[in-house]
Structure formats: structure tokens, C-alpha cells
C-alpha atoms as a PDB file:
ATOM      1  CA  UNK A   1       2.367  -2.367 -10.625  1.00  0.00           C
ATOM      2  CA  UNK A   2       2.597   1.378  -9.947  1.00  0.00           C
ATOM      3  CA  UNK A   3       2.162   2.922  -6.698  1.00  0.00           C
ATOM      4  CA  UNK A   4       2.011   6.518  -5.606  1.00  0.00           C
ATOM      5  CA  UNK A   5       1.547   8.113  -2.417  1.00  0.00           C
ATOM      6  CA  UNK A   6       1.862  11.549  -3.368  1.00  0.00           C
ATOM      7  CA  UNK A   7      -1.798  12.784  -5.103  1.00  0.00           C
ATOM      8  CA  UNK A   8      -0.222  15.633  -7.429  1.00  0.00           C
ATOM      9  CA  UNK A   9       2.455  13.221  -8.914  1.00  0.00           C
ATOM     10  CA  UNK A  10      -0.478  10.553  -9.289  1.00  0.00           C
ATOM     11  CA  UNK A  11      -2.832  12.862 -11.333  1.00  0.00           C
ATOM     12  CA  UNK A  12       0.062  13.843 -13.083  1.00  0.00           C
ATOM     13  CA  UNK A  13       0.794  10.103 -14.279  1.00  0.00           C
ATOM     14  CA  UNK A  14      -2.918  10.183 -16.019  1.00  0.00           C
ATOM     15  CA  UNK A  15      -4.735   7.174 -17.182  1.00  0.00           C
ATOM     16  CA  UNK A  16      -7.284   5.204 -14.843  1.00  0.00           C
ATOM     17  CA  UNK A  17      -5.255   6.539 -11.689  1.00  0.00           C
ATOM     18  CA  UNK A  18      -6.174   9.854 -13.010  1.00  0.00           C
ATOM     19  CA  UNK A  19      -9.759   8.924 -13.335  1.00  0.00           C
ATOM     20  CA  UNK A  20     -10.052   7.636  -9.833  1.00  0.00           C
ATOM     21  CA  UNK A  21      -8.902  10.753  -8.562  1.00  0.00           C
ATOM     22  CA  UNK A  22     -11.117  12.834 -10.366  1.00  0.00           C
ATOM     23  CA  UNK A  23     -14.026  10.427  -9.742  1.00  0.00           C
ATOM     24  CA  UNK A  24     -13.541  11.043  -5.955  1.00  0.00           C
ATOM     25  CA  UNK A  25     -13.399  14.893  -6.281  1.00  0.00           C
ATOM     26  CA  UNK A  26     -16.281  14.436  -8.285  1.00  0.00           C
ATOM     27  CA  UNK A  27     -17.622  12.836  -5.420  1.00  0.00           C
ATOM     28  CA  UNK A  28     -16.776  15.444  -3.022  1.00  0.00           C
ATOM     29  CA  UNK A  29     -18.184  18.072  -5.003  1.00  0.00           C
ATOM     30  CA  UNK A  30     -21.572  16.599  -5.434  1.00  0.00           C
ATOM     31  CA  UNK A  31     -21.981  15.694  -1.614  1.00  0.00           C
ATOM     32  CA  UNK A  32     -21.111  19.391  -1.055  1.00  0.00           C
ATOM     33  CA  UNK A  33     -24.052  20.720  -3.675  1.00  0.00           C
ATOM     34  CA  UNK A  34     -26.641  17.944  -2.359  1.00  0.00           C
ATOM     35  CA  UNK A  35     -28.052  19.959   0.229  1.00  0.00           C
ATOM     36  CA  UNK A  36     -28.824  22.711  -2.011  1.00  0.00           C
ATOM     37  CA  UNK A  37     -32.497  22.193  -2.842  1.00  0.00           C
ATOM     38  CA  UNK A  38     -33.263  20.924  -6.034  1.00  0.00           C
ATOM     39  CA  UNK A  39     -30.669  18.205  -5.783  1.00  0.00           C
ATOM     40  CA  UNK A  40     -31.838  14.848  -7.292  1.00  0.00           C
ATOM     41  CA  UNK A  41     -30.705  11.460  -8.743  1.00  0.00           C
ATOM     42  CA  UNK A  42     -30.137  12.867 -12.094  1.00  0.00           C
ATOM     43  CA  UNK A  43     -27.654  15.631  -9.972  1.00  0.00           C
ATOM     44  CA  UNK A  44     -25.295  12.871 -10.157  1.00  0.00           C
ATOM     45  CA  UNK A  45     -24.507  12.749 -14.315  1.00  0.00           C
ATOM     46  CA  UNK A  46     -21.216  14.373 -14.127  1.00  0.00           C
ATOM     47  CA  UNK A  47     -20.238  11.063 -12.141  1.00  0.00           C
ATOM     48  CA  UNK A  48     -22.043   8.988 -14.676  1.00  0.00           C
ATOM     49  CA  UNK A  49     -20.205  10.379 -17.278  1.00  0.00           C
ATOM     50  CA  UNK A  50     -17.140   8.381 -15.902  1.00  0.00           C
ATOM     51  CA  UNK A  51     -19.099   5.174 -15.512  1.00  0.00           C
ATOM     52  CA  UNK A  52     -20.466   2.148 -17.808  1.00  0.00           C
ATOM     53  CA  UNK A  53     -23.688   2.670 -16.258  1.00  0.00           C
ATOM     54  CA  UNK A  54     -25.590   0.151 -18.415  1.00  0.00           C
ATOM     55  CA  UNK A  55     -23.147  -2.429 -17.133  1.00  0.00           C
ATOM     56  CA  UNK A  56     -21.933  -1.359 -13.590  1.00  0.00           C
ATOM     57  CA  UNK A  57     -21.803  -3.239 -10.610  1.00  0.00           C
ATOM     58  CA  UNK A  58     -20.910  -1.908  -7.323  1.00  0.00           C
ATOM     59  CA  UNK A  59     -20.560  -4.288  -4.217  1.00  0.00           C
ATOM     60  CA  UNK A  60     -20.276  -2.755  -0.800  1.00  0.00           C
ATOM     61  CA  UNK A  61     -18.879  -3.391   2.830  1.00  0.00           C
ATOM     62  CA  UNK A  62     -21.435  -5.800   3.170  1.00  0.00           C
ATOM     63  CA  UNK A  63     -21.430  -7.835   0.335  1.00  0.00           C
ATOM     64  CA  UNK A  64     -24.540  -5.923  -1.063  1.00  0.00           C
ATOM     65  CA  UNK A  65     -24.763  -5.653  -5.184  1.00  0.00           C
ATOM     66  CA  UNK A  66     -26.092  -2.719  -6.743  1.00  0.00           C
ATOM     67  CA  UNK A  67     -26.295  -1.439 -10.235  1.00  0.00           C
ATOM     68  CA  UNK A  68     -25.792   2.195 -11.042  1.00  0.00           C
ATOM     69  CA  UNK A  69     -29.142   3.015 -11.312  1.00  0.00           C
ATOM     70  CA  UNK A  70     -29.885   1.347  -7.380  1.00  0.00           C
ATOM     71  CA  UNK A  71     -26.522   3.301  -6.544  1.00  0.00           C
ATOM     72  CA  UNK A  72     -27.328   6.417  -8.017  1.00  0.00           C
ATOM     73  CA  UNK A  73     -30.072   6.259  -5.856  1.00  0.00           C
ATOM     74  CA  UNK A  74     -28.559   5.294  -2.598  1.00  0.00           C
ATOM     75  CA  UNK A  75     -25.893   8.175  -3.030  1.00  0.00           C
ATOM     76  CA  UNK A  76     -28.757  10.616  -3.349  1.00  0.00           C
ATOM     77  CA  UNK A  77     -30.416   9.776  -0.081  1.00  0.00           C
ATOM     78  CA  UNK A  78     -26.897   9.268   1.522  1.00  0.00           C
ATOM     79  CA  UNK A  79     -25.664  12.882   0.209  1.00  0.00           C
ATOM     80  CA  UNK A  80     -28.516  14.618   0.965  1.00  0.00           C
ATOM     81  CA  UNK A  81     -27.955  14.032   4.691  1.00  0.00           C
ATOM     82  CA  UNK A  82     -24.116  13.559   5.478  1.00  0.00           C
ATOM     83  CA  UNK A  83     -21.293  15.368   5.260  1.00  0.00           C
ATOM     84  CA  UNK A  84     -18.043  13.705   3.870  1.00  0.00           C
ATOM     85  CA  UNK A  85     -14.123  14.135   2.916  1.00  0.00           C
ATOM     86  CA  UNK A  86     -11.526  12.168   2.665  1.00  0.00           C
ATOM     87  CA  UNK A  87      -7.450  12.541   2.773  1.00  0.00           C
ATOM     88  CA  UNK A  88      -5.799  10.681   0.440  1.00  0.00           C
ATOM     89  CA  UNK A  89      -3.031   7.582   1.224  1.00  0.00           C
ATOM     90  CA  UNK A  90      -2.298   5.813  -1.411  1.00  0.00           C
ATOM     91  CA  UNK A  91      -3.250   4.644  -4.908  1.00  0.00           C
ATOM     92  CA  UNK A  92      -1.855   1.756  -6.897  1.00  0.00           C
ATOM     93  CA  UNK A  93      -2.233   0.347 -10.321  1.00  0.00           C
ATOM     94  CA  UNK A  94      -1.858  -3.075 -11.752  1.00  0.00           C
ATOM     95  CA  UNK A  95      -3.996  -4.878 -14.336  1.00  0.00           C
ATOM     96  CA  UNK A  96      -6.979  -2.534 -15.466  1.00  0.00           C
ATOM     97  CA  UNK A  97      -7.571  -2.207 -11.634  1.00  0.00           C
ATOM     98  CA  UNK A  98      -6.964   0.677  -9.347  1.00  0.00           C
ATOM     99  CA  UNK A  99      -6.741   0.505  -5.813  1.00  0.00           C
ATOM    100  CA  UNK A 100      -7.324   3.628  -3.770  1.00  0.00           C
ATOM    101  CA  UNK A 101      -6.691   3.918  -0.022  1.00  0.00           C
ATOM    102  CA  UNK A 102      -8.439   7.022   2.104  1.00  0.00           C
ATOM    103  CA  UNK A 103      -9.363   8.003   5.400  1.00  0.00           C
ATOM    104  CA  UNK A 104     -12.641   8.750   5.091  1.00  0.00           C
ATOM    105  CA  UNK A 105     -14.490  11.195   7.337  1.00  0.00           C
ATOM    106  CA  UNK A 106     -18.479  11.444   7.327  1.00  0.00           C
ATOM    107  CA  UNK A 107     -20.905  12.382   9.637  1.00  0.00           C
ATOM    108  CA  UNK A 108     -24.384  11.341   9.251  1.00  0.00           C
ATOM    109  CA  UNK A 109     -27.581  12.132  11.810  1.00  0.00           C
ATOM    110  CA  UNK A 110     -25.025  13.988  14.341  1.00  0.00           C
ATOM    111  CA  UNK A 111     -22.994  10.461  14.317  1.00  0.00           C
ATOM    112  CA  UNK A 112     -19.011  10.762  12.956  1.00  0.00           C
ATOM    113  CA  UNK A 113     -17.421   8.124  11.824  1.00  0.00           C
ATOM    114  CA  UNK A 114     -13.732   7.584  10.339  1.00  0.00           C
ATOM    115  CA  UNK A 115     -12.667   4.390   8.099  1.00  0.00           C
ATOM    116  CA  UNK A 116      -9.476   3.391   6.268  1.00  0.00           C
ATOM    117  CA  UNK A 117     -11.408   2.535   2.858  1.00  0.00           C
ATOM    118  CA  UNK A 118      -9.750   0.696   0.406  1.00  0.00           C
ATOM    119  CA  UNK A 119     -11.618   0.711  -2.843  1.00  0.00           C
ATOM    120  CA  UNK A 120     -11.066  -1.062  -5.880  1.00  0.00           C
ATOM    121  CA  UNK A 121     -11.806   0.451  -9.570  1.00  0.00           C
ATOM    122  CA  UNK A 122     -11.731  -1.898 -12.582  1.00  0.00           C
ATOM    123  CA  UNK A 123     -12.706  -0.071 -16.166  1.00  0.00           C
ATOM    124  CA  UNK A 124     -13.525  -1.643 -19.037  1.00  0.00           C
ATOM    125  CA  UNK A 125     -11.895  -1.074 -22.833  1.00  0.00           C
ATOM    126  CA  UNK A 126     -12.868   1.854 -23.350  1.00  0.00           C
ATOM    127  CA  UNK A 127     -11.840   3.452 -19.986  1.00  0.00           C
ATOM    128  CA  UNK A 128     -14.958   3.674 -18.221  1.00  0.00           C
ATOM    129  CA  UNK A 129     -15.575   2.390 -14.910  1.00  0.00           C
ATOM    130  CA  UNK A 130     -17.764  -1.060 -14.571  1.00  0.00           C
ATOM    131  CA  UNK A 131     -16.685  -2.272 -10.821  1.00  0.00           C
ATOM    132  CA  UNK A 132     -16.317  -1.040  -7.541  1.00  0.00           C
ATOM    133  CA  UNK A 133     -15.394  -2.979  -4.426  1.00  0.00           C
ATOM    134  CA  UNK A 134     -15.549  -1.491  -1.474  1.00  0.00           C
ATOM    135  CA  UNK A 135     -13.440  -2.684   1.901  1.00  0.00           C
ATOM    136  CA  UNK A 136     -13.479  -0.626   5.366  1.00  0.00           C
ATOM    137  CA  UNK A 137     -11.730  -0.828   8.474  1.00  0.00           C
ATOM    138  CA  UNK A 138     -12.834   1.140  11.429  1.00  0.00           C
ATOM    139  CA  UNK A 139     -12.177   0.942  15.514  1.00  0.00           C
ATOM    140  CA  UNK A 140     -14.729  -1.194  17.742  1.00  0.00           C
ATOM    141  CA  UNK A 141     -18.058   0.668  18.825  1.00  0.00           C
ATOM    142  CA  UNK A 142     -18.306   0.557  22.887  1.00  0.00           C
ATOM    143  CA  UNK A 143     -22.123  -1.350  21.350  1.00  0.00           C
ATOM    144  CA  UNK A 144     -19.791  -4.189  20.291  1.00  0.00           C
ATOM    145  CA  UNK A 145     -19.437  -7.825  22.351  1.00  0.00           C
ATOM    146  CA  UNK A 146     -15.752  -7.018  23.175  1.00  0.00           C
ATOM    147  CA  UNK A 147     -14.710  -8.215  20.018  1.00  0.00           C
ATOM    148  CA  UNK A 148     -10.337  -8.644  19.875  1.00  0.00           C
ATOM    149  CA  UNK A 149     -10.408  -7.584  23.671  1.00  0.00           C
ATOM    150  CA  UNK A 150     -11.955 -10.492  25.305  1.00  0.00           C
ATOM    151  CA  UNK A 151      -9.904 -12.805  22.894  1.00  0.00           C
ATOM    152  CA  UNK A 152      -7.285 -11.716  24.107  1.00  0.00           C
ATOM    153  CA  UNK A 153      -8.500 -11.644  27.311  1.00  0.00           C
ATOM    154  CA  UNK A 154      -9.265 -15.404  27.295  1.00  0.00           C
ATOM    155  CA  UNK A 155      -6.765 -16.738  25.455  1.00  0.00           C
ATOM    156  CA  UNK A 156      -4.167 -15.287  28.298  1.00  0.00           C
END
């Protein structure tokens, strides 16, 4: 298992690790240029280029499944409207799986948000990524039912 917490020395170590950092600038990029007019589904090919899209499965914070065609889609309509960046934490390699830890930053509809994301890449043979799984942690809204507060609260 490798690990790096410094970005330049991870792209410079190549492979998958290098992928998944050039998948998320990628990424960046192409939120950027989606609210220039003109921007559709098909705007998102140079990320398909990195992807088994014929046999890519993505599954989300919520346990939802998508294909790439399904999440090709739902990045359009989410890119369109939001703004996002990221810093990076940490990346780590082990297996045909890479595991890449950001903050991520977004603001959609005038709400922000920041999450810890911890994403998981698996490729297949031939280097091209077939699996994403996403995890995110992110503080309490003032909307929730007190959550870890009243536990602790009752269990005092």
C-alpha cells in the first residue's frame, strides 16, 4: 500500500494514482466550462476517455447505482448550476484501487456546502476506470433532530 499526501510527488509516482488526479482536474475543468452555453452531456468525453463507460458503475452517498451514461447525465445538470473545488488530502493505493481523500467545496442554488469525501477508484486491466464509491462526511444541519448532541445529552 502506497500513500501520499503531497499531490506533486503523487502525480509524479504515475499509474492509477496519476489517473485519479488527472480525472479530478478533469473534473474541475469541465464544471468551470459548463456554464458556458453550449455545454451538454457529450461536453463530458474528455472524462470518458478515462472511463470503461460500457461497463461503469458508480454508487453514491446514498447507495444510488448509476451507469455512465445515467452519470454523465446527472453531472451535466449538477455542473451546469454549481460551482465546485476541492483541496487535496490524501491519496492511497493498494490492490487496483485508489482511495482519494478531499475537502470538497460546492455551492449550489446560493447553498455552500463543505464535505471530507473519500472516494474510491477501481480500474480494470487495461487501466480504465469501472467503479466509483463515493463516502462523505459533513457537520449537522441546524434542520437535523439533534443528532450526536441529544445522545449525548441523554446518555449523561
Amino acid at each position: 500500500m502506497t500513500t501520499y499526501t503531497d499531490k506533486a510527488a503523487a502525480m509524479a509516482a504515475g499509474g492509477n494514482i496519476r489517473t485519479v488526479l488527472e480525472y479530478s482536474e478533469v473534473m474541475k475543468r469541465l464544471v468551470d466550462e459548463a456554464k458556458q452555453p453550449g455545454f451538454t452531456v457529450d461536453s463530458w468525453a474528455p472524462l470518458a476517455a478515462m472511463v470503461d463507460v460500457e461497463n461503469f458503475v458508480r454508487v453514491g452517498c446514498f447507495k444510488e447505482v448509476v451507469d455512465w451514461k445515467q452519470y454523465a447525465a446527472i453531472l451535466t445538470q449538477w455542473a451546469t448550476s454549481s460551482e465546485w473545488e476541492c483541496s487535496f488530502k490524501r491519496i492511497t493505493e493498494d490492490a487496483g484501487r485508489v482511495f482519494l481523500e478531499l475537502e470538497e467545496r460546492s455551492e449550489v442554488a446560493g447553498g455552500k456546502d463543505v464535505v471530507n469525501s473519500l472516494t474510491v477508484y477501481e480500474f480494470n486491466a487495461a487501466g480504465k476506470l469501472q467503479h466509483l464509491d463515493i463516502y462523505l462526511q459533513r457537520e449537522m444541519h441546524q434542520t437535523s433532530t439533534g443528532g450526536w448532541e441529544q445522545a449525548g445529552k441523554a446518555a449523561a
